[in-house]
Protein backbone atom coordinates (compact mmCIF):
# COMPACT_ATOMS: atom_id res chain seq x y z
CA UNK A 1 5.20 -11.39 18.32
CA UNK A 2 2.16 -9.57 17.37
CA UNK A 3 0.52 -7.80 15.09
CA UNK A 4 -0.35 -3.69 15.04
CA UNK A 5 -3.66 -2.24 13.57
CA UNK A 6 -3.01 0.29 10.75
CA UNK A 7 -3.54 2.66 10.34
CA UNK A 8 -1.61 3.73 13.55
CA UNK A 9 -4.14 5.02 16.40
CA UNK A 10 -4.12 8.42 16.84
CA UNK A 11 -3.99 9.15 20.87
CA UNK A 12 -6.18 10.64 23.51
CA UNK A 13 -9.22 10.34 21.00
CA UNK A 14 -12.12 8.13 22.42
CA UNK A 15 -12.96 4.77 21.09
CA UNK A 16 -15.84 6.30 18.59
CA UNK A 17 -13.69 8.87 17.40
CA UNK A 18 -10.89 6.01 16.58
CA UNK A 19 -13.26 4.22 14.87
CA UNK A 20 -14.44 6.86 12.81
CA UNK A 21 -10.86 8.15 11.99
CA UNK A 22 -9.89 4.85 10.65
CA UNK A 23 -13.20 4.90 8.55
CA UNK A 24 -12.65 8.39 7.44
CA UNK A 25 -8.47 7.58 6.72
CA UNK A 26 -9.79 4.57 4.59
CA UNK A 27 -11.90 6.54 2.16
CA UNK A 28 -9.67 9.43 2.08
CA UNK A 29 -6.60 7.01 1.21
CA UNK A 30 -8.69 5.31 -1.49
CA UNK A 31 -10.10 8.77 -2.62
CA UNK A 32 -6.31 9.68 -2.94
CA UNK A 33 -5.22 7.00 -4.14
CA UNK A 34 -7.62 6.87 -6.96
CA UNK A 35 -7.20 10.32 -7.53
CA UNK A 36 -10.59 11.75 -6.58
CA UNK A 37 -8.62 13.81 -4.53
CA UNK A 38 -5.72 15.38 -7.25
CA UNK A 39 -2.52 16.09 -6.58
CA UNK A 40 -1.99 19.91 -5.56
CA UNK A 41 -5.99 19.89 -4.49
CA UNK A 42 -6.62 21.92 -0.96
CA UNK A 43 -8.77 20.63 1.02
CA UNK A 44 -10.51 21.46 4.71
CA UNK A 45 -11.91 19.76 7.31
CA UNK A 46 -15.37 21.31 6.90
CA UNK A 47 -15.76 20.24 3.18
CA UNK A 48 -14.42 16.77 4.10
CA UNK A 49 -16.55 16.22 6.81
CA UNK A 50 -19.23 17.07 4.71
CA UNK A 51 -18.25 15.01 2.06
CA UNK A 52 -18.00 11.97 3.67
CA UNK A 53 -21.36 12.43 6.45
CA UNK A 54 -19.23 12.71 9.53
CA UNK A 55 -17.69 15.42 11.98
CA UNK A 56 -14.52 17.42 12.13
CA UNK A 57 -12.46 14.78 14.82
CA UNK A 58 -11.95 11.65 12.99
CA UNK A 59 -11.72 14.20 9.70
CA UNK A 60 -8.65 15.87 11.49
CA UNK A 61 -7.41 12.28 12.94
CA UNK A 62 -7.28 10.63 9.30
CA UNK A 63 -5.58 14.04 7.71
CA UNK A 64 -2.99 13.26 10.58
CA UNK A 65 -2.50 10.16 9.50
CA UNK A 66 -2.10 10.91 5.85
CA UNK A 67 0.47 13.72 6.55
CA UNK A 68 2.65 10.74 8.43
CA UNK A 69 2.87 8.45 5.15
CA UNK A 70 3.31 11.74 2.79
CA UNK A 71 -0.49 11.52 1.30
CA UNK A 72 -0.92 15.20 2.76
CA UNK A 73 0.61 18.28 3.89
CA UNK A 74 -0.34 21.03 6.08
CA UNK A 75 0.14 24.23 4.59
CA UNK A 76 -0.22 27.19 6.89
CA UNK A 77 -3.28 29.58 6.64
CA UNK A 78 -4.03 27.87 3.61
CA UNK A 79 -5.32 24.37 4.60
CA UNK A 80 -4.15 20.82 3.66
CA UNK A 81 -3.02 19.97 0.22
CA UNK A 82 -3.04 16.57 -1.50
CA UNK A 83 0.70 15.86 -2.03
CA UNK A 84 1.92 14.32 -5.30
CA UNK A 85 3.72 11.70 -6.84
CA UNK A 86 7.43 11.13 -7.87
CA UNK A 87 9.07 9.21 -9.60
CA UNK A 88 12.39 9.18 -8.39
CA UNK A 89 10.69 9.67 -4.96
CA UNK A 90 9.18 6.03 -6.19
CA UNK A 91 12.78 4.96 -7.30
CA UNK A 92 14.74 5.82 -3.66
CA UNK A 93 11.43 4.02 -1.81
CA UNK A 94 12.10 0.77 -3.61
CA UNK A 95 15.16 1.15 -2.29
CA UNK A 96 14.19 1.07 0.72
CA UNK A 97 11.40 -1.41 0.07
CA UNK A 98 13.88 -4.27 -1.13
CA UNK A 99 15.55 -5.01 2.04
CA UNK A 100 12.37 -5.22 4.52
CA UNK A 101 10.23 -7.18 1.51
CA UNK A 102 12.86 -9.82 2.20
CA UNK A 103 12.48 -9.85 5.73
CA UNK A 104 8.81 -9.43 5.41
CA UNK A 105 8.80 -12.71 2.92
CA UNK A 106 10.97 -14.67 4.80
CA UNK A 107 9.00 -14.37 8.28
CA UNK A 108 5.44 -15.10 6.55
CA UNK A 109 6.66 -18.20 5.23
CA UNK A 110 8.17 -19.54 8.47
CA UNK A 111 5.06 -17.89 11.30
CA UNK A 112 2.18 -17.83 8.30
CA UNK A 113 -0.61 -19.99 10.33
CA UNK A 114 -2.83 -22.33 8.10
CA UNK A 115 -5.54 -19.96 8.14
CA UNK A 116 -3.24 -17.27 6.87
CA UNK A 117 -1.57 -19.53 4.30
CA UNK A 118 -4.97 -20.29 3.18
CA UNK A 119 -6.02 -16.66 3.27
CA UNK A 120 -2.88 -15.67 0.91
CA UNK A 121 -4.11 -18.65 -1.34
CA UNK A 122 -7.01 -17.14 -2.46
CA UNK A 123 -5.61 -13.71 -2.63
CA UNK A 124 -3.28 -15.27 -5.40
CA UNK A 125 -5.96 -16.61 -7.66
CA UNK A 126 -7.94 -13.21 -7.08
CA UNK A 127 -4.72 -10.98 -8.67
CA UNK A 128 -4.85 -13.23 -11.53
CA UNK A 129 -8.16 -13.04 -12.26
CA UNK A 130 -8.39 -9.34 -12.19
CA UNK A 131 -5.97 -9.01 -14.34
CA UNK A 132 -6.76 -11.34 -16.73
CA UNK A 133 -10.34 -9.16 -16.99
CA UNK A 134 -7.90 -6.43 -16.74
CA UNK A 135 -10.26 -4.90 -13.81
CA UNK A 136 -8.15 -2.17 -12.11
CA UNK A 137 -9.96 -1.05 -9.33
CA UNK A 138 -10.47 -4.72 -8.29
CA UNK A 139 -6.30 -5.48 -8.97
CA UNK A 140 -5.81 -2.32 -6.84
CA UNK A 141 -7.90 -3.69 -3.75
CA UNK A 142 -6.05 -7.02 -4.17
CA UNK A 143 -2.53 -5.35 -4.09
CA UNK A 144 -3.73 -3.87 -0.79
CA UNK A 145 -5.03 -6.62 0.52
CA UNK A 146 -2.10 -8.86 -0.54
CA UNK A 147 0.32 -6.36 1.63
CA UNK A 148 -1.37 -6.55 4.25
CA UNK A 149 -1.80 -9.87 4.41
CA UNK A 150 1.49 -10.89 3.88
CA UNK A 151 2.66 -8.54 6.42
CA UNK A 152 0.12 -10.02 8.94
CA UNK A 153 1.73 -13.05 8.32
CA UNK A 154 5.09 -12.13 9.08
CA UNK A 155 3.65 -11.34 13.11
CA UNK A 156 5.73 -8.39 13.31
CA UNK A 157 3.85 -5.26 14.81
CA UNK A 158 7.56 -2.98 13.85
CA UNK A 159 7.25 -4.29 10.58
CA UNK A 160 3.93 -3.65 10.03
CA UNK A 161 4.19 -0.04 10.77
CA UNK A 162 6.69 0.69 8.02
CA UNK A 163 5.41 -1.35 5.57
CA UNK A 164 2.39 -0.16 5.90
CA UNK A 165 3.33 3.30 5.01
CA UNK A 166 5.63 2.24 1.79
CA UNK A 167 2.98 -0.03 0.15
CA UNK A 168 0.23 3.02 0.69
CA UNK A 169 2.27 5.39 -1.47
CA UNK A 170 3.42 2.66 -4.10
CA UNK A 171 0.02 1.96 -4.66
CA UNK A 172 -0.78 5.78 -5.28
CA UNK A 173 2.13 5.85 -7.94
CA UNK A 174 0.64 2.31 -9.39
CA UNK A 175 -2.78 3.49 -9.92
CA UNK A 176 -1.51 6.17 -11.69
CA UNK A 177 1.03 4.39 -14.55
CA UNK A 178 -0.12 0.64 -14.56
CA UNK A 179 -3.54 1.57 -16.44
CA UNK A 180 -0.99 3.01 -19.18
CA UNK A 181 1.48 -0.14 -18.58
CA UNK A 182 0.93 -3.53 -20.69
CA UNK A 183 3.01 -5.08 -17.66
CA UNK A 184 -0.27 -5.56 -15.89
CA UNK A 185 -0.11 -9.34 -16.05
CA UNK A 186 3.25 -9.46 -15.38
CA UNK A 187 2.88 -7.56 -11.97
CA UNK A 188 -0.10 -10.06 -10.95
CA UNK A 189 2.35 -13.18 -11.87
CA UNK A 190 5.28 -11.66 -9.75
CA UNK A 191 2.55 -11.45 -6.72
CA UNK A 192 1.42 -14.36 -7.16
CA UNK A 193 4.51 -16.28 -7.12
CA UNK A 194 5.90 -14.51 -4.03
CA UNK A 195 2.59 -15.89 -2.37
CA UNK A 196 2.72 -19.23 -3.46
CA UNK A 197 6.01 -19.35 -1.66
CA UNK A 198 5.26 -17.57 1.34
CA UNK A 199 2.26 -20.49 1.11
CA UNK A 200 4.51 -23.09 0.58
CA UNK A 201 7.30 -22.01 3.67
CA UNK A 202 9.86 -21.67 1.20
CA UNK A 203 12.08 -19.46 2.64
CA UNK A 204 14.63 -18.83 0.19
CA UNK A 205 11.80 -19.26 -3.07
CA UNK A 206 10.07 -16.21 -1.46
CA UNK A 207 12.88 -14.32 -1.24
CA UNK A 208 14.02 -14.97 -4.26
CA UNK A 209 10.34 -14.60 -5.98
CA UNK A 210 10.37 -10.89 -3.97
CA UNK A 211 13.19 -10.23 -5.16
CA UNK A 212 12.05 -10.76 -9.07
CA UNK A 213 9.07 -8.33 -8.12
CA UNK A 214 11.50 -5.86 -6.72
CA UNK A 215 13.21 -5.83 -10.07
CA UNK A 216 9.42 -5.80 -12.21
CA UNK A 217 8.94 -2.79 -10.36
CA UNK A 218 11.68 -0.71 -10.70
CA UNK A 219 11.86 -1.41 -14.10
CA UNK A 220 7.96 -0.15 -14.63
CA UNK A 221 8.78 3.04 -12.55
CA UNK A 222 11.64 3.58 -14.80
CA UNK A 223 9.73 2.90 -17.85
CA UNK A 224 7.46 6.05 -17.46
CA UNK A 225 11.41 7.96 -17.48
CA UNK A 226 11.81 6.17 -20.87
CA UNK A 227 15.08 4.74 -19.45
CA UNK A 228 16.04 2.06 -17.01
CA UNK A 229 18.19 3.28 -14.35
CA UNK A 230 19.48 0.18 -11.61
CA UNK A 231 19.38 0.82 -8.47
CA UNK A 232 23.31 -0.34 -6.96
């Protein structure tokens, strides 16, 4: 079992270019995410190159990328235009999500090495903290981080992939509502549980814990309908 890189590698560019598309899809995520970058905003190559001190390949690599997880679309003759966010769209994908955070769970807790276990340790008490301080930016980064650790942890490179793509836009629709959302605590405690259980090889607690996060969620994203709609 192994582990894949994400973002995924675009092919036949050279090893420079790779590394400076992954650079450039970094920043333009976050600059999405964070909503730099607006919803509806077109944008080129040319003015992001110049934006962020770097040529037109990796540029074009990392828009690639974005169009695959739904960041981005290409519109023709008129550029590339900063997609935006949904809310049933965010229903239907924790839909999807439940299922493979189980699996995802359940595998870090059995393969997680100590270094890893360790690793998600610390990443707990981080959450917490920026929450309690009620730092977003800094919650934000230790969402991210806390995804893909726990899917590193779960040592599987199909897995990774996928949930790699569904964690980038939940984060987008996060940053946008949570600031707005007393619930912020409460999201850092459901995190933090699911990792103390992944830590502990609990099997079934971190399913159960994910589970209990699952539900947190859903009920957030239907808080900003004003209703609470369950998912069957």
């Amino acid at each position: 079992m192994s582990s894949t890189k994400w973002p995924p590698q675009a092919e036949g560019a050279s090893d420079p270019d790779l590394r400076l598309a992954d650079i450039a899809f970094e920043k333009l995520e976050e600059m999405i995410v964070m909503r730099r970058l607006p919803p509806n905003t077109m944008v080129s190559e040319q003015q992001l190159a110049a934006e962020l001190n770097m040529g037109r390949t990796p540029i074009r690599e990392a828009l690639q990328r974005l169009r695959q997880i739904g960041f981005v679309e290409m519109q023709p003759r008129r550029g590339t235009m900063v997609c935006g966010t949904d809310i049933h769209q965010q229903l239907e994908l924790l839909e999807v999500r439940k299922p493979l955070e189980e699996l995802m769970v359940s595998c870090a807790a059995v393969r997680a090495t100590d270094e890893e276990r360790a690793a998600l340790a610390e990443l707990s008490r981080a959450i917490l903290i920026a929450a309690d301080e009620g730092d977003t930016i800094r919650y934000l980064k230790c969402n991210r981080q806390i995804h893909e650790g726990e899917v590193s942890a779960a040592h599987n490179s199909m897995l990774s992939q996928i949930m790699a793509a569904n964690h980038a836009q939940s984060r987008r629709f996060w940053y946008q509502h949570i600031q707005q959302n007393r619930a912020f605590k409460q999201g850092a405690h459901c995190h933090s549980e699911v990792l103390n259980k992944i830590i502990a090889g609990d099997v079934a607690g971190a399913r159960l814990a994910v589970d209990n996060l699952m539900s947190f969620l859903e009920g957030l994203t239907c808080s900003t309908l004003g209703k609470f709609v369950t998912l069957k």
